[in-house]
Structure formats: structure tokens, C-alpha cells
PDB file of N, CA and C in Angstrom:
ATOM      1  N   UNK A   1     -99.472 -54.038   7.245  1.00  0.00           N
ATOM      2  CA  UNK A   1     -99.673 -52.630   6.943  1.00  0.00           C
ATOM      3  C   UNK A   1    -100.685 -52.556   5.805  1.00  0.00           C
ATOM      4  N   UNK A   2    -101.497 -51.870   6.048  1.00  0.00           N
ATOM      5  CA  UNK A   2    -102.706 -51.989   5.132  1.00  0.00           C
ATOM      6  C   UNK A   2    -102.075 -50.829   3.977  1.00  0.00           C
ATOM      7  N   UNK A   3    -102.787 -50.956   2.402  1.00  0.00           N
ATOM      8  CA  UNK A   3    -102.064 -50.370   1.318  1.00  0.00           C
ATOM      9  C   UNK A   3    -102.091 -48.751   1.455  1.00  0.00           C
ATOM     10  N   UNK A   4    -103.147 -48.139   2.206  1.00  0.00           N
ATOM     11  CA  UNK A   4    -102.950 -46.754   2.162  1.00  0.00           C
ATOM     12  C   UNK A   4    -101.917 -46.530   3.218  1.00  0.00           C
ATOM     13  N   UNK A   5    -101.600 -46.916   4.281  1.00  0.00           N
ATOM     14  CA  UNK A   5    -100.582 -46.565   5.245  1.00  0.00           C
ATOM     15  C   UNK A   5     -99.345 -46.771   4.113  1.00  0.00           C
ATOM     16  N   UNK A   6     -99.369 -47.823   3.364  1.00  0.00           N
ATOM     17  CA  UNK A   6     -97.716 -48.163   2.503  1.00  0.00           C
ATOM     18  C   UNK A   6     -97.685 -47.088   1.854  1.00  0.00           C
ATOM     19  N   UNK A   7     -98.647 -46.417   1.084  1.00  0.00           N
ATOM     20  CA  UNK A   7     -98.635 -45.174   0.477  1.00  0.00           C
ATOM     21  C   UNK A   7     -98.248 -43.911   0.914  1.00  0.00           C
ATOM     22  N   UNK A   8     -98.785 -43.916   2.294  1.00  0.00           N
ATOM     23  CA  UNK A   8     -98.108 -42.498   3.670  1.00  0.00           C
ATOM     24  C   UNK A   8     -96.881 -42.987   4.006  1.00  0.00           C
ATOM     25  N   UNK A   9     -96.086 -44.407   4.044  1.00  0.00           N
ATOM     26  CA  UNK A   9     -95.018 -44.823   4.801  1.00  0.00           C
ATOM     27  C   UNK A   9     -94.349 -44.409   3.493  1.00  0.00           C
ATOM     28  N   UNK A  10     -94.583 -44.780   2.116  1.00  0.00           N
ATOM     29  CA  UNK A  10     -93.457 -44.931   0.936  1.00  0.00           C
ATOM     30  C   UNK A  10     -93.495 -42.909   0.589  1.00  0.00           C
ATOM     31  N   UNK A  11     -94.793 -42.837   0.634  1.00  0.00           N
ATOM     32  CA  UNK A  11     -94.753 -40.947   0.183  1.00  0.00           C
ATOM     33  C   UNK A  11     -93.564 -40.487   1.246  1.00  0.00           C
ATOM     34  N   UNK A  12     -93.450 -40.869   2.713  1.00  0.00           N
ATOM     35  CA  UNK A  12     -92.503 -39.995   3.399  1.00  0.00           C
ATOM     36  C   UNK A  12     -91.457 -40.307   3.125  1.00  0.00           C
ATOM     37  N   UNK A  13     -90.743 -41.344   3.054  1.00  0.00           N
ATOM     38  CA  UNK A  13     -89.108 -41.915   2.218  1.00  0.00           C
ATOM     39  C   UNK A  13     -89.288 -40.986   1.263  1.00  0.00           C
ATOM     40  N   UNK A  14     -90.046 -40.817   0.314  1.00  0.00           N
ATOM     41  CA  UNK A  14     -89.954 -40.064  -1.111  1.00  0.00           C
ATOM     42  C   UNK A  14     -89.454 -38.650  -0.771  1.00  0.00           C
ATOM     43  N   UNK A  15     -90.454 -38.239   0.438  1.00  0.00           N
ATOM     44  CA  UNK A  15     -90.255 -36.903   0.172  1.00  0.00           C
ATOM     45  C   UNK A  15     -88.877 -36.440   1.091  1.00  0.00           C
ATOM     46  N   UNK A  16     -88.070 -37.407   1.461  1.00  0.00           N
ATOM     47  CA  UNK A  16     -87.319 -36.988   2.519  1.00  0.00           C
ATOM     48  C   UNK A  16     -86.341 -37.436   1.663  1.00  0.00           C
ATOM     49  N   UNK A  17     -86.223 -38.085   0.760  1.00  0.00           N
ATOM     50  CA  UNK A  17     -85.243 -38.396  -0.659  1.00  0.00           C
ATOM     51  C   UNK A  17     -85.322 -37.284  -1.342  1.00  0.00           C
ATOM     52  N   UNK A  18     -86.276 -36.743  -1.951  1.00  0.00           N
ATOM     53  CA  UNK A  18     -86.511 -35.659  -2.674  1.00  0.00           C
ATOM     54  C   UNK A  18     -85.984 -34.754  -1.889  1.00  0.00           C
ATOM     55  N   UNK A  19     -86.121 -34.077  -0.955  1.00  0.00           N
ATOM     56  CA  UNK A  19     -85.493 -32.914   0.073  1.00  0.00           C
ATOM     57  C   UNK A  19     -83.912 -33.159   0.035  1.00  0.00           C
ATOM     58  N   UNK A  20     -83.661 -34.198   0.329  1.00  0.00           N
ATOM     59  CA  UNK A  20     -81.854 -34.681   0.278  1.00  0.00           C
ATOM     60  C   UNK A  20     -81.529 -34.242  -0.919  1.00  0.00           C
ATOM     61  N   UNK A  21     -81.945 -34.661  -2.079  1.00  0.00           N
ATOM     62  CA  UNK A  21     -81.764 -34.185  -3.664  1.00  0.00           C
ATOM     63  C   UNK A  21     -81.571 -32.870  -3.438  1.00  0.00           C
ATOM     64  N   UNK A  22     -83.057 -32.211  -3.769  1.00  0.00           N
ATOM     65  CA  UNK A  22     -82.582 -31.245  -3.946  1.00  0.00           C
ATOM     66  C   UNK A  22     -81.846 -29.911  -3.091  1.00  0.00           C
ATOM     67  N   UNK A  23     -81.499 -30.493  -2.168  1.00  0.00           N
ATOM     68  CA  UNK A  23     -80.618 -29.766  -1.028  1.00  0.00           C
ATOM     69  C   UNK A  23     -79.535 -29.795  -1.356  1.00  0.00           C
ATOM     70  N   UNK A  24     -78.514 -31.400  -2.212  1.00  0.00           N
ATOM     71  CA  UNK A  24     -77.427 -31.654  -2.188  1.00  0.00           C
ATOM     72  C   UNK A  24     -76.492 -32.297  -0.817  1.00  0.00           C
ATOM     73  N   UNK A  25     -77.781 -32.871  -0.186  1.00  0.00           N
ATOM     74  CA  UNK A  25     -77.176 -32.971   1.252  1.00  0.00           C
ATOM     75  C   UNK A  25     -77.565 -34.387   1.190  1.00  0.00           C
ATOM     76  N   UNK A  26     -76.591 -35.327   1.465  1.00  0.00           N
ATOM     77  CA  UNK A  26     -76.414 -36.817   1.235  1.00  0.00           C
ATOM     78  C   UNK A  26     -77.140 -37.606   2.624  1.00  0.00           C
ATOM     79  N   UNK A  27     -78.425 -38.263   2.966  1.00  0.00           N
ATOM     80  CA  UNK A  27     -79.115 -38.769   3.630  1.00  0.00           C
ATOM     81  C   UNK A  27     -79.071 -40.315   3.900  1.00  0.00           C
ATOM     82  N   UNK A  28     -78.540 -40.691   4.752  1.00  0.00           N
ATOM     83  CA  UNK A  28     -78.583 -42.131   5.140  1.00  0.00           C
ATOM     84  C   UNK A  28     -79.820 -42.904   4.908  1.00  0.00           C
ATOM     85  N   UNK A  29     -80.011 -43.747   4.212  1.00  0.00           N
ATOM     86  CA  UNK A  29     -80.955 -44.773   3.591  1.00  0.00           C
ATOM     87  C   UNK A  29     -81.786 -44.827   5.293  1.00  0.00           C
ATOM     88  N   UNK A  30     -83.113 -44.850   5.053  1.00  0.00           N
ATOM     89  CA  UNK A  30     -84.335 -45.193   6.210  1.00  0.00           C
ATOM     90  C   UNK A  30     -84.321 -47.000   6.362  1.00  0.00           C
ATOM     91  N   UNK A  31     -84.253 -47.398   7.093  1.00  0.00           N
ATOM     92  CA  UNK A  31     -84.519 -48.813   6.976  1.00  0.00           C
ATOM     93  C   UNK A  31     -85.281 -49.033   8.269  1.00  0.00           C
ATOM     94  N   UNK A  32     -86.743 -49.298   7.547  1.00  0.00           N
ATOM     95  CA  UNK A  32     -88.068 -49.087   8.342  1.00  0.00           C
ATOM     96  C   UNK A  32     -88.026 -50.407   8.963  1.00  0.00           C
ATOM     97  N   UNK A  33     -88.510 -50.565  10.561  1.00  0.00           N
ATOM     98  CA  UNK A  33     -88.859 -52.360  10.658  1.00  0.00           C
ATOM     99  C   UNK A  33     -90.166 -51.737  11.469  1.00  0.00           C
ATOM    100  N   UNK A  34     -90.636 -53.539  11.376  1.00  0.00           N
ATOM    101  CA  UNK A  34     -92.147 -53.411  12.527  1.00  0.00           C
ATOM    102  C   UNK A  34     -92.530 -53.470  13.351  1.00  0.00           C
ATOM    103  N   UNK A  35     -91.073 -53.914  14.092  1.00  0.00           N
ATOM    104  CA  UNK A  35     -90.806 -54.895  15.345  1.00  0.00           C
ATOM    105  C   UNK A  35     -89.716 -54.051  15.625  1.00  0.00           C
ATOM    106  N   UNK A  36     -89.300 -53.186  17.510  1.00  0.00           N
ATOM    107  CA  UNK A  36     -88.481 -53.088  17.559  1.00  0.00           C
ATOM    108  C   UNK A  36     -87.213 -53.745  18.195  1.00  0.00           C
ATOM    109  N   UNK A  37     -87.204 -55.272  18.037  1.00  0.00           N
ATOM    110  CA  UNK A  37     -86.027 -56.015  17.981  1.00  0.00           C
ATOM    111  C   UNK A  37     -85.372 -56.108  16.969  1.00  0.00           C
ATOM    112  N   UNK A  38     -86.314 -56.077  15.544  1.00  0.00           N
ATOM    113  CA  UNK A  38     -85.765 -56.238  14.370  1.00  0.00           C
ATOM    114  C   UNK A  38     -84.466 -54.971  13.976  1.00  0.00           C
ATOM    115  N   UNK A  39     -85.605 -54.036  14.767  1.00  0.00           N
ATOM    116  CA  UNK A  39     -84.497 -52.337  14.615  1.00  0.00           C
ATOM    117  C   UNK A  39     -82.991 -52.859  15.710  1.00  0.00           C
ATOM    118  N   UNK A  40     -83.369 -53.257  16.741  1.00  0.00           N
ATOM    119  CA  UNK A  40     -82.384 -53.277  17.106  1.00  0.00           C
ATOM    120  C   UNK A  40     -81.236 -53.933  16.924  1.00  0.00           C
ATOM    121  N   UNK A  41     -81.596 -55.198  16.209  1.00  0.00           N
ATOM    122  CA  UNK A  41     -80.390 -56.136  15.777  1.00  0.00           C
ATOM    123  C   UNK A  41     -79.811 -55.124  14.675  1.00  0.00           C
ATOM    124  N   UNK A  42     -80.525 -54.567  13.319  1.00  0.00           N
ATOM    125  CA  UNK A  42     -79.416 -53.742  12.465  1.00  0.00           C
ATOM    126  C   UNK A  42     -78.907 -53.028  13.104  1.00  0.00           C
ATOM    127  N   UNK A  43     -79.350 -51.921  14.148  1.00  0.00           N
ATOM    128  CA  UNK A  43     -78.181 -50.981  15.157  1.00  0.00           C
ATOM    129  C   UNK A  43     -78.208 -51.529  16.159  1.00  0.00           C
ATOM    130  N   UNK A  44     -77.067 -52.504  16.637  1.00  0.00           N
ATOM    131  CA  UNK A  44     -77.318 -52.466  17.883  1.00  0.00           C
ATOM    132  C   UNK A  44     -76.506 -51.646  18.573  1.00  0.00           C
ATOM    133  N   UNK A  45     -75.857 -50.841  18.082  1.00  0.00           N
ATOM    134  CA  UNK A  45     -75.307 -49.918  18.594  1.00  0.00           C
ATOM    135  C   UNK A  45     -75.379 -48.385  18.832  1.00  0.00           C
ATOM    136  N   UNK A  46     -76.912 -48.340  18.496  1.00  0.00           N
ATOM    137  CA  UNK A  46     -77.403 -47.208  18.345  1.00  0.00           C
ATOM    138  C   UNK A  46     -79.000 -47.542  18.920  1.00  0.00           C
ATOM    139  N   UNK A  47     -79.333 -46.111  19.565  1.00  0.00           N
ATOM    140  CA  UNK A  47     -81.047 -46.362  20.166  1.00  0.00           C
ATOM    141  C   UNK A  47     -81.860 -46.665  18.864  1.00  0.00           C
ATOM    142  N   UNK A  48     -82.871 -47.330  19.628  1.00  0.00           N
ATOM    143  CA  UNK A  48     -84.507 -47.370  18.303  1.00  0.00           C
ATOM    144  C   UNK A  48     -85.218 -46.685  18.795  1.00  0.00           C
ATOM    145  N   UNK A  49     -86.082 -45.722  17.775  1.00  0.00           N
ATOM    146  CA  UNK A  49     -86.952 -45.087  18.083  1.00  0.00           C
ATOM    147  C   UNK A  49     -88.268 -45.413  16.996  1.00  0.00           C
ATOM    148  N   UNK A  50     -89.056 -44.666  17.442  1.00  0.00           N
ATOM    149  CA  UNK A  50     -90.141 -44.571  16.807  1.00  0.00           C
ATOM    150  C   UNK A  50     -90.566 -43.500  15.847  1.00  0.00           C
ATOM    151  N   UNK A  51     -90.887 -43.593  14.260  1.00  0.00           N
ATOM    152  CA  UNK A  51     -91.119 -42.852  13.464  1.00  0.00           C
ATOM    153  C   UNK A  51     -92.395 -42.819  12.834  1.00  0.00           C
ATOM    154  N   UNK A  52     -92.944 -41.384  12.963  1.00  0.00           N
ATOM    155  CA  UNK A  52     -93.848 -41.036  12.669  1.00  0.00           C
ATOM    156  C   UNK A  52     -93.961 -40.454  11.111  1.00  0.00           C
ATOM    157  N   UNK A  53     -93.753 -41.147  10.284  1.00  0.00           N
ATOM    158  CA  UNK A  53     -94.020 -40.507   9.076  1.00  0.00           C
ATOM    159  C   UNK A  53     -94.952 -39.090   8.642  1.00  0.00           C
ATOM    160  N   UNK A  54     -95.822 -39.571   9.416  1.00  0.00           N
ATOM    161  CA  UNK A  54     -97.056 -38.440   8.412  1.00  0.00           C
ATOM    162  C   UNK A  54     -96.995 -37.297   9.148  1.00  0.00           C
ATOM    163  N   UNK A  55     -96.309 -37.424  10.906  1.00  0.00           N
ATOM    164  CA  UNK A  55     -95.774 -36.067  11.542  1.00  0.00           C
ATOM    165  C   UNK A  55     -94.518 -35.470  10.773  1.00  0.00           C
ATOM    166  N   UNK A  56     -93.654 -36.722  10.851  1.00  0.00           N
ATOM    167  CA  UNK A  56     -92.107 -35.867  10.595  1.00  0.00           C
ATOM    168  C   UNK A  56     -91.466 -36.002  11.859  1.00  0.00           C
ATOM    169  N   UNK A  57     -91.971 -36.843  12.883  1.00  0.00           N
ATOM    170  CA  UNK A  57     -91.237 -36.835  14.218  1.00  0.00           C
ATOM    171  C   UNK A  57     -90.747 -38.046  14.633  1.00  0.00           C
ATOM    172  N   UNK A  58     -89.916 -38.147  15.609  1.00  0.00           N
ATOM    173  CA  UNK A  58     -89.850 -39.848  15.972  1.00  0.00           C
ATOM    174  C   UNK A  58     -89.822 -39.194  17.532  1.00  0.00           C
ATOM    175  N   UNK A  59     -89.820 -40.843  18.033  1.00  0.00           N
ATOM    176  CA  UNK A  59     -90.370 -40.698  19.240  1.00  0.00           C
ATOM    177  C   UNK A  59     -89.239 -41.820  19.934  1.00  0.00           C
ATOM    178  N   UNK A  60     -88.864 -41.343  21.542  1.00  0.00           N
ATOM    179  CA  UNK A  60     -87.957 -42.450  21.903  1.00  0.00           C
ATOM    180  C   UNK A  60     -88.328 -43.116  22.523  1.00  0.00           C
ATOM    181  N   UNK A  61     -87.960 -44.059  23.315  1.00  0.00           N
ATOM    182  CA  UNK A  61     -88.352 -45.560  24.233  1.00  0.00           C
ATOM    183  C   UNK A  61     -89.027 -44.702  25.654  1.00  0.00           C
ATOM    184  N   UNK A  62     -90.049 -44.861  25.691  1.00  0.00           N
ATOM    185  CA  UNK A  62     -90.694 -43.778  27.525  1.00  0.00           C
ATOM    186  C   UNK A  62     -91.640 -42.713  27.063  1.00  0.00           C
ATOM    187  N   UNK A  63     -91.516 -42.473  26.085  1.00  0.00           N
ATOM    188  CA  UNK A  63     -92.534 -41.118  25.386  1.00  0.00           C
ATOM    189  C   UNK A  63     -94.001 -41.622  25.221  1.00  0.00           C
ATOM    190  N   UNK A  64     -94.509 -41.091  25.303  1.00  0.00           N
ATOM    191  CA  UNK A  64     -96.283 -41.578  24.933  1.00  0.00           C
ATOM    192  C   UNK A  64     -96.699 -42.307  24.167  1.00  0.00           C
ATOM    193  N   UNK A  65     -96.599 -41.740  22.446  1.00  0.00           N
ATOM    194  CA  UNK A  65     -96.625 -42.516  21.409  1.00  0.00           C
ATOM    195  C   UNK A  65     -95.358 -43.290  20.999  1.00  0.00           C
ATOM    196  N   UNK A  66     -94.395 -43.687  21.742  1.00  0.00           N
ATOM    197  CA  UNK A  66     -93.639 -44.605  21.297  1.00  0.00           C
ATOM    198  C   UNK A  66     -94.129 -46.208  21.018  1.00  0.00           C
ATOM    199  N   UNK A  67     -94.060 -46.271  19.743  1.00  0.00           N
ATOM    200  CA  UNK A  67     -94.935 -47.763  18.810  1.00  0.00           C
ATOM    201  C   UNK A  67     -96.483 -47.593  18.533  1.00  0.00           C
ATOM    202  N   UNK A  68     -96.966 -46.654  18.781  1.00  0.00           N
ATOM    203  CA  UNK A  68     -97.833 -46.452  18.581  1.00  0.00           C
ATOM    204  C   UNK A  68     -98.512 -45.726  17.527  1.00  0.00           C
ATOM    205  N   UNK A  69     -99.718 -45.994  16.571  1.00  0.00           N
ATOM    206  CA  UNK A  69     -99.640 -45.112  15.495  1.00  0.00           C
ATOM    207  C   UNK A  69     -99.918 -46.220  14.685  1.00  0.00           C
ATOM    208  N   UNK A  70    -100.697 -46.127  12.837  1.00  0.00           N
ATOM    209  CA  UNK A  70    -100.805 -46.601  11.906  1.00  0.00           C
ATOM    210  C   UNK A  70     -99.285 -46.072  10.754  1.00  0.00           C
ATOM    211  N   UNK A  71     -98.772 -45.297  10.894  1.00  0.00           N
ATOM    212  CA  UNK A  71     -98.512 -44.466  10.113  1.00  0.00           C
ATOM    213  C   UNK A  71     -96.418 -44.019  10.188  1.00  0.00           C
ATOM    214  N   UNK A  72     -95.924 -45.292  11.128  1.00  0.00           N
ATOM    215  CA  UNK A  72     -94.773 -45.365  11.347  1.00  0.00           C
ATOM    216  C   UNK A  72     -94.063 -46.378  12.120  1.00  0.00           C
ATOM    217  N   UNK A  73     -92.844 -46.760  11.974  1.00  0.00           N
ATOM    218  CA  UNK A  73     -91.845 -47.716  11.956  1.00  0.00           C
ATOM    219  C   UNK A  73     -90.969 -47.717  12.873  1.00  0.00           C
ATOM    220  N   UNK A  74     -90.512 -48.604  13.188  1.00  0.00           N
ATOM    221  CA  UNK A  74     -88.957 -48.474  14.227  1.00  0.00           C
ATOM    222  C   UNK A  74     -87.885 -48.251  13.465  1.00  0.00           C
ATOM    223  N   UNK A  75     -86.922 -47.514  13.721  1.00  0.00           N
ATOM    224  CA  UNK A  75     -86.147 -47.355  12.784  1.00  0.00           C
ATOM    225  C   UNK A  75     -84.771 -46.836  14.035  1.00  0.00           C
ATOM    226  N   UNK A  76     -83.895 -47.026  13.558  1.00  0.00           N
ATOM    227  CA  UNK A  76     -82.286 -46.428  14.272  1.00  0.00           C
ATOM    228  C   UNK A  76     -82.047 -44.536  14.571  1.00  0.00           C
ATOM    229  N   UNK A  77     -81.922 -44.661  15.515  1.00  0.00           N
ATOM    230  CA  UNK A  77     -82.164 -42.547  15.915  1.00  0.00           C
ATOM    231  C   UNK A  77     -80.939 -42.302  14.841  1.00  0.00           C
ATOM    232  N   UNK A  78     -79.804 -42.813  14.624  1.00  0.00           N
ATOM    233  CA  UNK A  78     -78.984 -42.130  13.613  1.00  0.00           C
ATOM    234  C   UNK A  78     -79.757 -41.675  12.301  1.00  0.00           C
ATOM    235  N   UNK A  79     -80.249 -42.968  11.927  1.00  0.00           N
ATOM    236  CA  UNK A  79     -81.026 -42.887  10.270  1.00  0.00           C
ATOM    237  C   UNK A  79     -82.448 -41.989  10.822  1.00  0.00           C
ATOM    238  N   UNK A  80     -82.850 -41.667  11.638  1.00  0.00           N
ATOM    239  CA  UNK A  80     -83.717 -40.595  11.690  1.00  0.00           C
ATOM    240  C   UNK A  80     -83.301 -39.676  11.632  1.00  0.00           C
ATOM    241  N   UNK A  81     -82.370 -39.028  12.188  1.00  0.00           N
ATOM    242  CA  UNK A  81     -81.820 -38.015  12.433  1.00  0.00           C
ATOM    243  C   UNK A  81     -81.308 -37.491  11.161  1.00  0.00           C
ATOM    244  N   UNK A  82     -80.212 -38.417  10.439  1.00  0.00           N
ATOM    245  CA  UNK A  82     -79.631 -38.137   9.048  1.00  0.00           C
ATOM    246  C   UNK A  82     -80.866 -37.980   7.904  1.00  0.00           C
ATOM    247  N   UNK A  83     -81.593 -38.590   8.249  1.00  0.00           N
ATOM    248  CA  UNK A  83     -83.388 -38.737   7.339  1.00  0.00           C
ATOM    249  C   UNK A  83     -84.103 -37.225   7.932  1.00  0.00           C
ATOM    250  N   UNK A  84     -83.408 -36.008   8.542  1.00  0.00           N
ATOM    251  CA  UNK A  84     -83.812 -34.908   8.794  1.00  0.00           C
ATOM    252  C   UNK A  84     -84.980 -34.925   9.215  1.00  0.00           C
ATOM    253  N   UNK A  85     -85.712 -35.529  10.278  1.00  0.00           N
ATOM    254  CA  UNK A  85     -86.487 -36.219  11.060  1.00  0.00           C
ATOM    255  C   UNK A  85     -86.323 -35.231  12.573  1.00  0.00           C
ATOM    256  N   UNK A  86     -87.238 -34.652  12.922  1.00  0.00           N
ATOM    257  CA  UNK A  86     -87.357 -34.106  14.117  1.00  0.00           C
ATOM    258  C   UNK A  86     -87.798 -34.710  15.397  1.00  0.00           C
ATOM    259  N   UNK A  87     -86.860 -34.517  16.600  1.00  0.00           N
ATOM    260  CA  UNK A  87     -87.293 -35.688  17.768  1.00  0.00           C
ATOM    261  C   UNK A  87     -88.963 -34.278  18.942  1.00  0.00           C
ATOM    262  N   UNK A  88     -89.614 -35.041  19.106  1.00  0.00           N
ATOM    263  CA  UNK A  88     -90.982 -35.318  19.126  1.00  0.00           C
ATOM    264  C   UNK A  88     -90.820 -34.889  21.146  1.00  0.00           C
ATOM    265  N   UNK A  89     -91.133 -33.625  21.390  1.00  0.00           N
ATOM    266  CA  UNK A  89     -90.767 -32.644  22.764  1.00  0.00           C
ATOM    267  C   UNK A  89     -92.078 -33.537  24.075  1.00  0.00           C
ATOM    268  N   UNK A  90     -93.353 -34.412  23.001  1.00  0.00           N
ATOM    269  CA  UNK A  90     -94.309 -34.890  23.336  1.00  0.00           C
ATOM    270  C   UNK A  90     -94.047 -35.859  24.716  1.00  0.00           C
ATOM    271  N   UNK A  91     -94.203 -35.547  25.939  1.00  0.00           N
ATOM    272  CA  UNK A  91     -94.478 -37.035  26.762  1.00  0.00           C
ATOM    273  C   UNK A  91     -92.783 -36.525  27.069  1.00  0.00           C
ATOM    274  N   UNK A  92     -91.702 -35.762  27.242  1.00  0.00           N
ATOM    275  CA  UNK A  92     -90.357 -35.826  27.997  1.00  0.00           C
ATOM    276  C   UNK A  92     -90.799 -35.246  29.318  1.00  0.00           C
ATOM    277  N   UNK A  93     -89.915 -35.740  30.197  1.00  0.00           N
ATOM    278  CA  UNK A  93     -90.028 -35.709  31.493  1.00  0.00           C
ATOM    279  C   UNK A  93     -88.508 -35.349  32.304  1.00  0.00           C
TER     280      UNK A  93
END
């Protein structure tokens, strides 16, 4: 990941920490991977999707931009979802 993407990947954790704050609304920790096997071994009991940081969307397994992108991670649909993360209407069928 080149250093300005770490800067768009770490600014969106921030600001989706910051929103939890000051909401008072308690947000499940993001735990970003690069690889989605890596996502899947921490949930394997839950889908991996694809997160788009600099949208605000994630994307699921069959959608267009799923893994695709400079600018986002595989991550567990729970911790997106709880990370107030919107699922992405793009490419459903």
C-alpha cells in the first residue's frame, strides 16, 4: 500500500472512530486485511466483503468492484456494518 492510500485507509478508521465518539454509539474495531483469505480465517463465520474507504461502501463477493480499488480492504460484513459502512446497490443482480 503505497503511503498516501495508508493516509485515505488510516483517515477513514479515524473518521468512523470519531463518528462512534461522538454519537456515543460503541463500534466494533475494523480489522482491515489484503488478502481475502486472511479476512476469512478471522470470521470464518461471517461473509468478507470488500471496503471502500474513500466511498464509505463495501462491496460483496459477485459485485463489480469487489477487490478492486487502491483505496480499500477485505474486512468481515459484521465489522462493516457495526463500522456504519453502507453496502454498495452497484453491480446486484
Amino acid at each position: 500500500m503505497s503511503r498516501s492510500g495508508f493516509g485515505k485507509w488510516f483517515g477513514g478508521i479515524a473518521l468512523a472512530a470519531a463518528l462512534a465518539v461522538g454519537t456515543g454509539v460503541s463500534a466494533t474495531p475494523l480489522t482491515p486485511f489484503r488478502y481475502e483469505a486472511q479476512a476469512q480465517r478471522h470470521c470464518p463465520h461471517d461473509r468478507v466483503v470488500w471496503l471502500d474507504f474513500r466511498k464509505g461502501v463495501y462491496y460483496r463477493k459477485g459485485q463489480k468492484r469487489y477487490g478492486e480499488g487502491f483505496d480499500g480492504s477485505f474486512v468481515c460484513l459484521n465489522e462493516a456494518r457495526d463500522g456504519l459502512y453502507r453496502r454498495s446497490l452497484l453491480g446486484l443482480r
